[in-house]
PDB file of N, CA and C in Angstrom:
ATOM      1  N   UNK A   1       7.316  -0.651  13.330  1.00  0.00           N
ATOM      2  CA  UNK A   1       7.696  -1.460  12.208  1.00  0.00           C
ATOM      3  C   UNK A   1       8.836  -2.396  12.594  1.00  0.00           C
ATOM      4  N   UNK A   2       9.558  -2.003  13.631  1.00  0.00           N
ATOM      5  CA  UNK A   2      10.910  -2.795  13.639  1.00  0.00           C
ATOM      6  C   UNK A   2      10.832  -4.040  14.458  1.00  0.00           C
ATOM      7  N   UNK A   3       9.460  -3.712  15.247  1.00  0.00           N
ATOM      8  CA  UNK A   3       9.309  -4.921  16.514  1.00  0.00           C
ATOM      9  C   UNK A   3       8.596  -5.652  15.498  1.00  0.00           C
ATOM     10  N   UNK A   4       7.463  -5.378  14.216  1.00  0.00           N
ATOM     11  CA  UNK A   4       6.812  -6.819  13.485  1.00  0.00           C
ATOM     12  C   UNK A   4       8.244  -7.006  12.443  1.00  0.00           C
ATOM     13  N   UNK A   5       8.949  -6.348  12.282  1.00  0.00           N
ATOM     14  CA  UNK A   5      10.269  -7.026  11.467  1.00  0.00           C
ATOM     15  C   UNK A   5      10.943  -8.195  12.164  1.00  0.00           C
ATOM     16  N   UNK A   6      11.297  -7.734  13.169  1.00  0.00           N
ATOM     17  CA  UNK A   6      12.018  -8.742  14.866  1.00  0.00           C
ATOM     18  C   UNK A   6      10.948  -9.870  14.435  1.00  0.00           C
ATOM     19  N   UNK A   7       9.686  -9.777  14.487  1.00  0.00           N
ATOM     20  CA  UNK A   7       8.781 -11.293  15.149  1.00  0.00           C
ATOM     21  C   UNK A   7       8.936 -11.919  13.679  1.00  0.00           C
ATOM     22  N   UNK A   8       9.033 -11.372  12.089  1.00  0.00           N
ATOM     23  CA  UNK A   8       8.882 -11.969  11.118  1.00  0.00           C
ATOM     24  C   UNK A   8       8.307 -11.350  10.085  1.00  0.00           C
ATOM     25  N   UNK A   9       7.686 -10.226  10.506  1.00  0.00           N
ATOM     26  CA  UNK A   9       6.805  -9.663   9.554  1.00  0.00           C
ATOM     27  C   UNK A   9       7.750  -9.087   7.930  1.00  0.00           C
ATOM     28  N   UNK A  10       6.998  -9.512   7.204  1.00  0.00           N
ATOM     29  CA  UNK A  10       7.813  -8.816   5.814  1.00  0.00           C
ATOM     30  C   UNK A  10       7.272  -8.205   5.001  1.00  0.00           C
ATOM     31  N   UNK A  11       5.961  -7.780   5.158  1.00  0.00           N
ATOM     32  CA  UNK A  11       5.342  -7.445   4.068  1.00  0.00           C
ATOM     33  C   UNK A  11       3.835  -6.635   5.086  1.00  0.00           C
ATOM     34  N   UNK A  12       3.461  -5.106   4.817  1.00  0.00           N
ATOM     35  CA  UNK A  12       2.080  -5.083   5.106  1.00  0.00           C
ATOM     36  C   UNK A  12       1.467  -4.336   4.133  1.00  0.00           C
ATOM     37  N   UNK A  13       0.181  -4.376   4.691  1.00  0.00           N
ATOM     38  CA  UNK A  13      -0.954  -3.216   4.020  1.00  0.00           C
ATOM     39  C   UNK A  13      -0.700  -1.866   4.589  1.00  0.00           C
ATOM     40  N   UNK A  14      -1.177  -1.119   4.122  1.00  0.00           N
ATOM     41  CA  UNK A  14      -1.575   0.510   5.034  1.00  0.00           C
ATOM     42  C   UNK A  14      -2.774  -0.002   4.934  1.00  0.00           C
ATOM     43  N   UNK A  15      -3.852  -0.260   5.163  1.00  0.00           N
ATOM     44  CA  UNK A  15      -4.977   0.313   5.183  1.00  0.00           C
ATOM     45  C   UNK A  15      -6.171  -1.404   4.423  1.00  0.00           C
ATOM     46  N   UNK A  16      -6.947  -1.211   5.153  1.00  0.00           N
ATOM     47  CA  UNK A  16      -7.783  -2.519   4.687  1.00  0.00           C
ATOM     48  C   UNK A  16      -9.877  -2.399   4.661  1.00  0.00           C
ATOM     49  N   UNK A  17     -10.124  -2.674   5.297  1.00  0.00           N
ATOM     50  CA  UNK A  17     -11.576  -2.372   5.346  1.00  0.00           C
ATOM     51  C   UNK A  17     -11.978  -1.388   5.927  1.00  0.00           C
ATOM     52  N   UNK A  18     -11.691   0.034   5.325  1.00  0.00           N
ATOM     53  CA  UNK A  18     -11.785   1.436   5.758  1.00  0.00           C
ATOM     54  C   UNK A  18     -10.622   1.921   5.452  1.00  0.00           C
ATOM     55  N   UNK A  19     -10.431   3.744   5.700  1.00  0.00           N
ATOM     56  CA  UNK A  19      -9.652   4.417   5.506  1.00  0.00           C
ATOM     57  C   UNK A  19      -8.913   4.268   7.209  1.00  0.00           C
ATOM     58  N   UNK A  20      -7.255   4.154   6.979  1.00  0.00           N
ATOM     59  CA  UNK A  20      -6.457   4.065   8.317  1.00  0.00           C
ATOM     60  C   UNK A  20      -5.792   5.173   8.839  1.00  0.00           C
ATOM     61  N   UNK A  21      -5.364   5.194   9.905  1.00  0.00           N
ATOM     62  CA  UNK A  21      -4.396   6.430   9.951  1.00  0.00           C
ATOM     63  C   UNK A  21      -3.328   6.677   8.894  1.00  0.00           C
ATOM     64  N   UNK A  22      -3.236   5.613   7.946  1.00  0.00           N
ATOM     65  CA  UNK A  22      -1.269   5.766   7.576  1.00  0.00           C
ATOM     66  C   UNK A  22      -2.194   5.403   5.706  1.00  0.00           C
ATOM     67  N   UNK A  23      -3.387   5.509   5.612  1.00  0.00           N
ATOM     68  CA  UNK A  23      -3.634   5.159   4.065  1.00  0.00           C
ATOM     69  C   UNK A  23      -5.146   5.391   3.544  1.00  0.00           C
ATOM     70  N   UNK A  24      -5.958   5.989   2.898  1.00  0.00           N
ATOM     71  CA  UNK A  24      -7.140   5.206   2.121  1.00  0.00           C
ATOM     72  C   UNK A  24      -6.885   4.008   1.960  1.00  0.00           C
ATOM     73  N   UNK A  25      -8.640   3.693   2.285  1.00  0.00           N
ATOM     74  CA  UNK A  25      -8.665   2.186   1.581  1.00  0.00           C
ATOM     75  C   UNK A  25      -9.528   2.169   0.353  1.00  0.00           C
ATOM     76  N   UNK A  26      -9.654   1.215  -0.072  1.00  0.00           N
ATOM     77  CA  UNK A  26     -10.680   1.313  -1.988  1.00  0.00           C
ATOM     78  C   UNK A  26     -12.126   0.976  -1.179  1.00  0.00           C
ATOM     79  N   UNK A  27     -12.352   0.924   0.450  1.00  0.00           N
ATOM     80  CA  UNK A  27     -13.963   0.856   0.190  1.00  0.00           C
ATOM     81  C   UNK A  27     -14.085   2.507   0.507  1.00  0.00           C
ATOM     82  N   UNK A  28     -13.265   3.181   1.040  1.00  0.00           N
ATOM     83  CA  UNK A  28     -13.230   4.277   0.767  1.00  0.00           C
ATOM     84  C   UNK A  28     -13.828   5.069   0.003  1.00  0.00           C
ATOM     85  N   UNK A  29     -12.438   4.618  -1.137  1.00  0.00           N
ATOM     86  CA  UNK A  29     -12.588   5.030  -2.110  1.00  0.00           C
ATOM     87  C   UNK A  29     -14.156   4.752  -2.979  1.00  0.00           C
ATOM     88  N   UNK A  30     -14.401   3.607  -3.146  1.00  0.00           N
ATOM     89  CA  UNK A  30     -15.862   3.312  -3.679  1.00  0.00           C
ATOM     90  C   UNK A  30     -16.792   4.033  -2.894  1.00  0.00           C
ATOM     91  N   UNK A  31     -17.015   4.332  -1.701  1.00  0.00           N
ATOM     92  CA  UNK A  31     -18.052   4.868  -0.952  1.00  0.00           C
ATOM     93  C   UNK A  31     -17.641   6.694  -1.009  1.00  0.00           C
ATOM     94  N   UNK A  32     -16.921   7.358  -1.775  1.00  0.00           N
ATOM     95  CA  UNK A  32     -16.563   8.235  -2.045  1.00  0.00           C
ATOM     96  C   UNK A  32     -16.443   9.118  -0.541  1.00  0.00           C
ATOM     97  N   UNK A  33     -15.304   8.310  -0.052  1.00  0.00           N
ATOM     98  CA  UNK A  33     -14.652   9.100   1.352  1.00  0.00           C
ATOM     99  C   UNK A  33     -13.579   8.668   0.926  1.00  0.00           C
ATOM    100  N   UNK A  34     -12.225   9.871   1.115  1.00  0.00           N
ATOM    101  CA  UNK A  34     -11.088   9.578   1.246  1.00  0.00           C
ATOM    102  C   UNK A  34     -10.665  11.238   2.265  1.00  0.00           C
ATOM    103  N   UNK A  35     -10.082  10.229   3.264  1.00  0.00           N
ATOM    104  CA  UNK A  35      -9.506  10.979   4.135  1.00  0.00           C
ATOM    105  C   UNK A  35      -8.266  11.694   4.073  1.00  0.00           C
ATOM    106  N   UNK A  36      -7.394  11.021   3.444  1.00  0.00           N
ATOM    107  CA  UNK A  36      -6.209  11.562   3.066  1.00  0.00           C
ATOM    108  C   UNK A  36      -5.840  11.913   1.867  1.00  0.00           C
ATOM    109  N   UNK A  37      -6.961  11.882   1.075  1.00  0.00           N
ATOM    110  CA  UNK A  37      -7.113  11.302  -0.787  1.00  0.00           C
ATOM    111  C   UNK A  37      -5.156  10.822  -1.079  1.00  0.00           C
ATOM    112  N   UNK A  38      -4.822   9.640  -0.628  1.00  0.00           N
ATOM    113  CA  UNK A  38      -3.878   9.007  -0.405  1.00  0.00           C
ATOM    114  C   UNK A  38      -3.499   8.303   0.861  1.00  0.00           C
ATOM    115  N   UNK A  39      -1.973   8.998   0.927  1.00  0.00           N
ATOM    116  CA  UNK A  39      -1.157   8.417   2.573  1.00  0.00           C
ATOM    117  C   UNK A  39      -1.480   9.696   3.143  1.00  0.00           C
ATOM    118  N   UNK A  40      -1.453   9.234   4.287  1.00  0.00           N
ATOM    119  CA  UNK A  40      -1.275  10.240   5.405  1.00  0.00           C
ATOM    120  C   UNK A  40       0.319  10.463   5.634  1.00  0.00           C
ATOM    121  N   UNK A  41       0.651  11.627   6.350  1.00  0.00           N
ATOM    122  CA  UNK A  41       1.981  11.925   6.675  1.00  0.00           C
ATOM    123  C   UNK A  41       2.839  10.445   7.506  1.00  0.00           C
ATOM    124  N   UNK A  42       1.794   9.733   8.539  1.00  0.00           N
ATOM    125  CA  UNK A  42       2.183   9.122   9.449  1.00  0.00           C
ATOM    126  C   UNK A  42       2.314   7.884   8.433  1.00  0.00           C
ATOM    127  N   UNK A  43       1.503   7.849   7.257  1.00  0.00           N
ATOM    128  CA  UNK A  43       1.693   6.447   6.263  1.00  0.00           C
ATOM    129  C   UNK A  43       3.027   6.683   5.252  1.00  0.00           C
ATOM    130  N   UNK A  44       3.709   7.743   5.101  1.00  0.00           N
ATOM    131  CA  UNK A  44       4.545   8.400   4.528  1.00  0.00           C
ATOM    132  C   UNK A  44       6.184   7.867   5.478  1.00  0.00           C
ATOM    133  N   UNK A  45       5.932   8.392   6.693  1.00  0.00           N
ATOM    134  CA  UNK A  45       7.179   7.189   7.116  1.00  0.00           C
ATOM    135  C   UNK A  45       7.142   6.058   8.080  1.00  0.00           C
ATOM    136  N   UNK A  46       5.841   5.753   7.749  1.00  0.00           N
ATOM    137  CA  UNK A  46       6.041   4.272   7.908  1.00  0.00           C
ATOM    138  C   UNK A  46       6.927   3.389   6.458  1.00  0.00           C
ATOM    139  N   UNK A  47       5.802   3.833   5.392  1.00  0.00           N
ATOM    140  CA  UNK A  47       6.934   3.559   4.204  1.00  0.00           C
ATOM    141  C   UNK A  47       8.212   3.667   3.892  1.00  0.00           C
ATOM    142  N   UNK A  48       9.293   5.154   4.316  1.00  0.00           N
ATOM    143  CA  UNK A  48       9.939   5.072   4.560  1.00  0.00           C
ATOM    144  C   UNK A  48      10.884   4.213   5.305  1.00  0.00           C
ATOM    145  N   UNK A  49       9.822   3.880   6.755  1.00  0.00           N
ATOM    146  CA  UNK A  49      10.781   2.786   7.856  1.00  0.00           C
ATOM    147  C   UNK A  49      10.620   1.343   7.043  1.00  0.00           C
ATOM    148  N   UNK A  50       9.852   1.201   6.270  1.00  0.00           N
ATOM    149  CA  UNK A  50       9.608  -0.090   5.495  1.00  0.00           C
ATOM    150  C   UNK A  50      10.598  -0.589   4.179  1.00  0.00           C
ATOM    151  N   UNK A  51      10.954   0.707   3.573  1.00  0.00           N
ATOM    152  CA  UNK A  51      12.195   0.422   2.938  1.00  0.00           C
ATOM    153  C   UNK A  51      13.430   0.211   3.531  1.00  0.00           C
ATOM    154  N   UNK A  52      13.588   0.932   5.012  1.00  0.00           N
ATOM    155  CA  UNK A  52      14.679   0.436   5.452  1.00  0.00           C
ATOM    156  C   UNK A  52      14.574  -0.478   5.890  1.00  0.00           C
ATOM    157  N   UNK A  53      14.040  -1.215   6.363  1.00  0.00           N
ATOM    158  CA  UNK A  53      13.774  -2.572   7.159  1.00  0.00           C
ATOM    159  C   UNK A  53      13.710  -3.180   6.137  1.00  0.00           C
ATOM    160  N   UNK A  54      13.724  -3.679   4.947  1.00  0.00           N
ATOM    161  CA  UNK A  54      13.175  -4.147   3.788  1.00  0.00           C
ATOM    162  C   UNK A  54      12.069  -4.959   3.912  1.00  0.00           C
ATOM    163  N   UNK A  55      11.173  -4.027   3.912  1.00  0.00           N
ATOM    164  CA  UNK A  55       9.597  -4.843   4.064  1.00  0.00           C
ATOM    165  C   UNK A  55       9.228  -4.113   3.219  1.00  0.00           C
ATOM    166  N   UNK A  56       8.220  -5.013   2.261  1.00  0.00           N
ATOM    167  CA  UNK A  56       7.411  -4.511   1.336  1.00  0.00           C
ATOM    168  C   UNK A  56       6.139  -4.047   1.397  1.00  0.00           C
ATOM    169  N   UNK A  57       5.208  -3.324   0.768  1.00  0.00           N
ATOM    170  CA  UNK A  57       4.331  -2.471   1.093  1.00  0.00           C
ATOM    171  C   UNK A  57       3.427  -3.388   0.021  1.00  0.00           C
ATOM    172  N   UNK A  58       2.503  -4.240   0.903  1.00  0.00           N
ATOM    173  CA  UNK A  58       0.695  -4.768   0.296  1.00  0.00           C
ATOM    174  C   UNK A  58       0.148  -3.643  -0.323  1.00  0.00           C
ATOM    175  N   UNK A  59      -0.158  -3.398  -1.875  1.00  0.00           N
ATOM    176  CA  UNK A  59      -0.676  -2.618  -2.456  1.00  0.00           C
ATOM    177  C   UNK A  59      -2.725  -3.408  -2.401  1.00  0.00           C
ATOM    178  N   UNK A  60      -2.876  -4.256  -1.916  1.00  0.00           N
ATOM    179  CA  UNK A  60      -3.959  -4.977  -2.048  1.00  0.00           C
ATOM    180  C   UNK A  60      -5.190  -4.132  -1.627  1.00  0.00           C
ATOM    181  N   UNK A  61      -5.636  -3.614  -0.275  1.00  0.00           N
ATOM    182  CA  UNK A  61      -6.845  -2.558   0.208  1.00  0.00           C
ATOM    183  C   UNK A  61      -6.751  -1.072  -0.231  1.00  0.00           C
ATOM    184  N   UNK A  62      -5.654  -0.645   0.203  1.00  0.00           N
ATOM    185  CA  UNK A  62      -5.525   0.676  -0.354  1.00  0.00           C
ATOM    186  C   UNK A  62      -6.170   1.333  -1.289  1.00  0.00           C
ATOM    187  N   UNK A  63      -6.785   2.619  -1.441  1.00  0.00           N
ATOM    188  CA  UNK A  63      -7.393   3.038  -2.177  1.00  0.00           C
ATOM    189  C   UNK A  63      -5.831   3.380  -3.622  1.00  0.00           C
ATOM    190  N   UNK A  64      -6.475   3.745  -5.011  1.00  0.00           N
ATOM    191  CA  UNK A  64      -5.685   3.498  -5.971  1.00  0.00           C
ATOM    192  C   UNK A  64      -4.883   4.733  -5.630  1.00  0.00           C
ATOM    193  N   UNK A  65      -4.674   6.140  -5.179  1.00  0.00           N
ATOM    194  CA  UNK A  65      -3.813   7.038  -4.734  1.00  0.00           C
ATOM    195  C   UNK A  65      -2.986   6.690  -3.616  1.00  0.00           C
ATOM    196  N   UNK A  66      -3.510   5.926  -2.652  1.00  0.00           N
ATOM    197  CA  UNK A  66      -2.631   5.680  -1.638  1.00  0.00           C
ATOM    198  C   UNK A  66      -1.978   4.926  -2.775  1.00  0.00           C
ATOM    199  N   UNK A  67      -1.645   3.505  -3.650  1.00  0.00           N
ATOM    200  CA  UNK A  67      -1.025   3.133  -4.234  1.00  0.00           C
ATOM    201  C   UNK A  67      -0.326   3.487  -4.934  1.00  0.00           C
ATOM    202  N   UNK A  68      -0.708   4.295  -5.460  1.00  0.00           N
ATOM    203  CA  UNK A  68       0.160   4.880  -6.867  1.00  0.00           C
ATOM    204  C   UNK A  68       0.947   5.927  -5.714  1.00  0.00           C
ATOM    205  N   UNK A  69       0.877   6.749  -4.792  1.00  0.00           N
ATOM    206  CA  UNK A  69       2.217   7.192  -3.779  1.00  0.00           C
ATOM    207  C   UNK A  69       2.676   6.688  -3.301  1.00  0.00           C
ATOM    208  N   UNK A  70       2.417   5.126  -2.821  1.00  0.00           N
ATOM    209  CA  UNK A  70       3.106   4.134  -2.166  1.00  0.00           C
ATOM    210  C   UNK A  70       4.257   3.688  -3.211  1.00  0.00           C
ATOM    211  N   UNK A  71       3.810   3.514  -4.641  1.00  0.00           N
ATOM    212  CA  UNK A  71       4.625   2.776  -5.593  1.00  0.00           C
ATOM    213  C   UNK A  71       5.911   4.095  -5.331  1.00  0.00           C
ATOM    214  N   UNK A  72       5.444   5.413  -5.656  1.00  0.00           N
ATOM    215  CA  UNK A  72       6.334   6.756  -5.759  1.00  0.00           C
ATOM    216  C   UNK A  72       7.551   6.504  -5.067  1.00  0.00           C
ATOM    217  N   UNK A  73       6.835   6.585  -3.468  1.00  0.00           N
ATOM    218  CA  UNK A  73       7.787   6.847  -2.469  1.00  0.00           C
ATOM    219  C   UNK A  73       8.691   4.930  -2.094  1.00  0.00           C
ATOM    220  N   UNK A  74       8.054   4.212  -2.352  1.00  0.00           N
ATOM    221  CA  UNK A  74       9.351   2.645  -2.197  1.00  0.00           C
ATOM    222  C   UNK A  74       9.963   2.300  -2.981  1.00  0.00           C
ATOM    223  N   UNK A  75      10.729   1.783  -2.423  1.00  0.00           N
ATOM    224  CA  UNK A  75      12.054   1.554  -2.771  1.00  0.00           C
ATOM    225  C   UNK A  75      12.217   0.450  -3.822  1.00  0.00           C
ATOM    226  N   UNK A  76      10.975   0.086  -3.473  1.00  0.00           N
ATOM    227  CA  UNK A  76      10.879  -1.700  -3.764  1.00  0.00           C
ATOM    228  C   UNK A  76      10.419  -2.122  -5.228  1.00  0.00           C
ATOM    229  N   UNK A  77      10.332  -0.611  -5.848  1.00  0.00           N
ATOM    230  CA  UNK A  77      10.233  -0.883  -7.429  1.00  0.00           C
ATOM    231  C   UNK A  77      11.258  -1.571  -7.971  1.00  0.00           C
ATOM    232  N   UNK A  78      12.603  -1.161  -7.300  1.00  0.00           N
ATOM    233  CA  UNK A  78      13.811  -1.332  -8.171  1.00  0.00           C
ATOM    234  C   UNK A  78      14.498  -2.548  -7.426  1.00  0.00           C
ATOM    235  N   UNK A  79      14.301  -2.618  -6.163  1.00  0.00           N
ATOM    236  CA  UNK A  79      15.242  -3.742  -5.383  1.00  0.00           C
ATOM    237  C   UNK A  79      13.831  -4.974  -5.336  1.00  0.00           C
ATOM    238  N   UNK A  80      12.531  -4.588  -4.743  1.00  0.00           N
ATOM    239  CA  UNK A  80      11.747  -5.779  -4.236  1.00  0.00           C
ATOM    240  C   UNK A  80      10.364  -5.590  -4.790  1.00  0.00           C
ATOM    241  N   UNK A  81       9.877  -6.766  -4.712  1.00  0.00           N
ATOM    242  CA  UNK A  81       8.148  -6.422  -5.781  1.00  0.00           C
ATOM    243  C   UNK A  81       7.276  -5.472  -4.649  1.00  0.00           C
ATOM    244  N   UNK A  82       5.936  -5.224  -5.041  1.00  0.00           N
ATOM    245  CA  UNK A  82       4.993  -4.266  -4.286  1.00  0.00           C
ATOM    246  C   UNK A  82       4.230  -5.602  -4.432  1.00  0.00           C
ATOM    247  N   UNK A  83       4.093  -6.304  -3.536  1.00  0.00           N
ATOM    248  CA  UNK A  83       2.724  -7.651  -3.809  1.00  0.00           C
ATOM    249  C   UNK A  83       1.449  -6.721  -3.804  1.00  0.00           C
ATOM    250  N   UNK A  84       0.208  -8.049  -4.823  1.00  0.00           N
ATOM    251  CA  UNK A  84      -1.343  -7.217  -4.430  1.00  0.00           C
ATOM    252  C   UNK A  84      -1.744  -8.933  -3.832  1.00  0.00           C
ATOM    253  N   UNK A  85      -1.229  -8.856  -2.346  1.00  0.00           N
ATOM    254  CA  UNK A  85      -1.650 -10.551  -1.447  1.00  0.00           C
ATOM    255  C   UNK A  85      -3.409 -10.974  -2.211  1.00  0.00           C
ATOM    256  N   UNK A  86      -4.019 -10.166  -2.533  1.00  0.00           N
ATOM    257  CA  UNK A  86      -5.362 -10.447  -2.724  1.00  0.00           C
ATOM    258  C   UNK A  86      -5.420  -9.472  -3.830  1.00  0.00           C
ATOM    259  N   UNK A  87      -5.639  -9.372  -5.040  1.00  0.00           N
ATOM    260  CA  UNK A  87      -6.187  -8.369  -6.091  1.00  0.00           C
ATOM    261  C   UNK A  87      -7.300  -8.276  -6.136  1.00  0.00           C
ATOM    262  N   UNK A  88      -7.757  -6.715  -5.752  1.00  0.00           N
ATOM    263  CA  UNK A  88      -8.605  -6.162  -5.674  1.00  0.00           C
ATOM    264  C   UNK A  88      -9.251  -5.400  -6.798  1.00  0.00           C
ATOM    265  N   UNK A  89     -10.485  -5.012  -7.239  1.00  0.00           N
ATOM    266  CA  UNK A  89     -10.954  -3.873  -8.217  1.00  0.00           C
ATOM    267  C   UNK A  89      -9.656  -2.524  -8.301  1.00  0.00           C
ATOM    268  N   UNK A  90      -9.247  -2.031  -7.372  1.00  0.00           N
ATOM    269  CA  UNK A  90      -8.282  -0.740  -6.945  1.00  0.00           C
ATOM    270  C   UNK A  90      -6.921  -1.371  -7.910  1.00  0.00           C
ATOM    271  N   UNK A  91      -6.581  -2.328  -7.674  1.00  0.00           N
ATOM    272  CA  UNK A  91      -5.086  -2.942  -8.766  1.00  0.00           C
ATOM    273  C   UNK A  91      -5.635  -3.057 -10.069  1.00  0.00           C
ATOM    274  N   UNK A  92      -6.666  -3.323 -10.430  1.00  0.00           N
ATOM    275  CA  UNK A  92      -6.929  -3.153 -11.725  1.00  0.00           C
ATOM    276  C   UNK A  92      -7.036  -2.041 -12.184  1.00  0.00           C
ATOM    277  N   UNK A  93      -7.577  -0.991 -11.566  1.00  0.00           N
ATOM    278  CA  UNK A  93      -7.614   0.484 -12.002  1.00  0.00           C
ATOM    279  C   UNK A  93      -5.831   0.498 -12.394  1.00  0.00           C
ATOM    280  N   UNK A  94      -5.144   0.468 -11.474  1.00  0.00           N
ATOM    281  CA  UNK A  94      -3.874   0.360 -11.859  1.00  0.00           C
ATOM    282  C   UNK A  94      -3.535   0.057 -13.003  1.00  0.00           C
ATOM    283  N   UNK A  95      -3.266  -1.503 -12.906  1.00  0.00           N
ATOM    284  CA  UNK A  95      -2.695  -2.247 -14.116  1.00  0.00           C
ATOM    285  C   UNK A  95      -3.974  -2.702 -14.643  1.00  0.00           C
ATOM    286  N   UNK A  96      -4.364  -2.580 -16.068  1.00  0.00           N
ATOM    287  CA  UNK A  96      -4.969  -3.524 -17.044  1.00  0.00           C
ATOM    288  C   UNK A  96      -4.567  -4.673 -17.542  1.00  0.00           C
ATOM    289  N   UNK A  97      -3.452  -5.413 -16.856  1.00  0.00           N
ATOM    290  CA  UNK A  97      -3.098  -6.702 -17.630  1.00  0.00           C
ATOM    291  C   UNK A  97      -3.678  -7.435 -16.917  1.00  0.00           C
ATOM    292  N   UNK A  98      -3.990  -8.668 -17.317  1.00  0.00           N
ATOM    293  CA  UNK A  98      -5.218  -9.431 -16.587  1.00  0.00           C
ATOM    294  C   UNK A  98      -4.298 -10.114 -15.341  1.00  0.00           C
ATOM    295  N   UNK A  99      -2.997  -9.906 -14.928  1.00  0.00           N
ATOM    296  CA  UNK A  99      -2.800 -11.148 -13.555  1.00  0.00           C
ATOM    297  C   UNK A  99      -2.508  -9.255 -13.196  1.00  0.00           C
ATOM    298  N   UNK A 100      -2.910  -8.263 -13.606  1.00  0.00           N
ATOM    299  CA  UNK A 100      -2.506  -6.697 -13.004  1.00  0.00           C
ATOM    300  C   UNK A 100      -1.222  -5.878 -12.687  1.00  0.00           C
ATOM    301  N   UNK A 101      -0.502  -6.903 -13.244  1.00  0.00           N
ATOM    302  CA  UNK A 101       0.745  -6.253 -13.010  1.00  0.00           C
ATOM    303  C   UNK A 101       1.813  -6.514 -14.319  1.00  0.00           C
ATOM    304  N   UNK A 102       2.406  -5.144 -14.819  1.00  0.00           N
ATOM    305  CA  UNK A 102       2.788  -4.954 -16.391  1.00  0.00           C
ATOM    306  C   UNK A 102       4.254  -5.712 -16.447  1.00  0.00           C
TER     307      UNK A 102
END
């Protein structure tokens, strides 16, 4: 995390077209596989290293449990937003307000 902080990075996903080491993803989830039915331990402090670095955590692929523990465990409720870079079906399960976020 600290070397894509160094090059610029500010913001990622756990997890995108499939389930990752560090997250479910929602095709996952739709195809009724979830590997971690959430984060994985190793997606657990990456998040951690992501609040310290202040990088925010892409709620966008993730299946809706990896999200809703991602929201749990960052920091970034209270100091920085959780972006959805692309809103997906999985953020709407979330939020029902139509831009998905309350």
């Amino acid at each position: 995390m600290k070397e894509f902080y160094d090059r610029g990075g500010r913001y990622m996903s756990l997890a995108h077209n499939g389930n990752s080491q560090l997250a479910d993803s929602n095709t996952g989830e739709v195809q009724g596989y979830l590997y971690n039915n959430g984060l994985s331990p190793l997606g657990r402090e990456v998040i951690a290293e992501m609040n310290r670095l202040g990088m925010m955590v892409d709620l966008s692929h993730p299946s809706k449990g990896a999200n809703l523990e991602a929201m749990r465990l960052s920091k970034a409720q209270s100091s920085r937003p959780t972006p959805a870079s692309a809103p997906l079906p999985t953020s709407a399960a979330i939020w029902t307000t139509n831009n998905y976020w309350p």
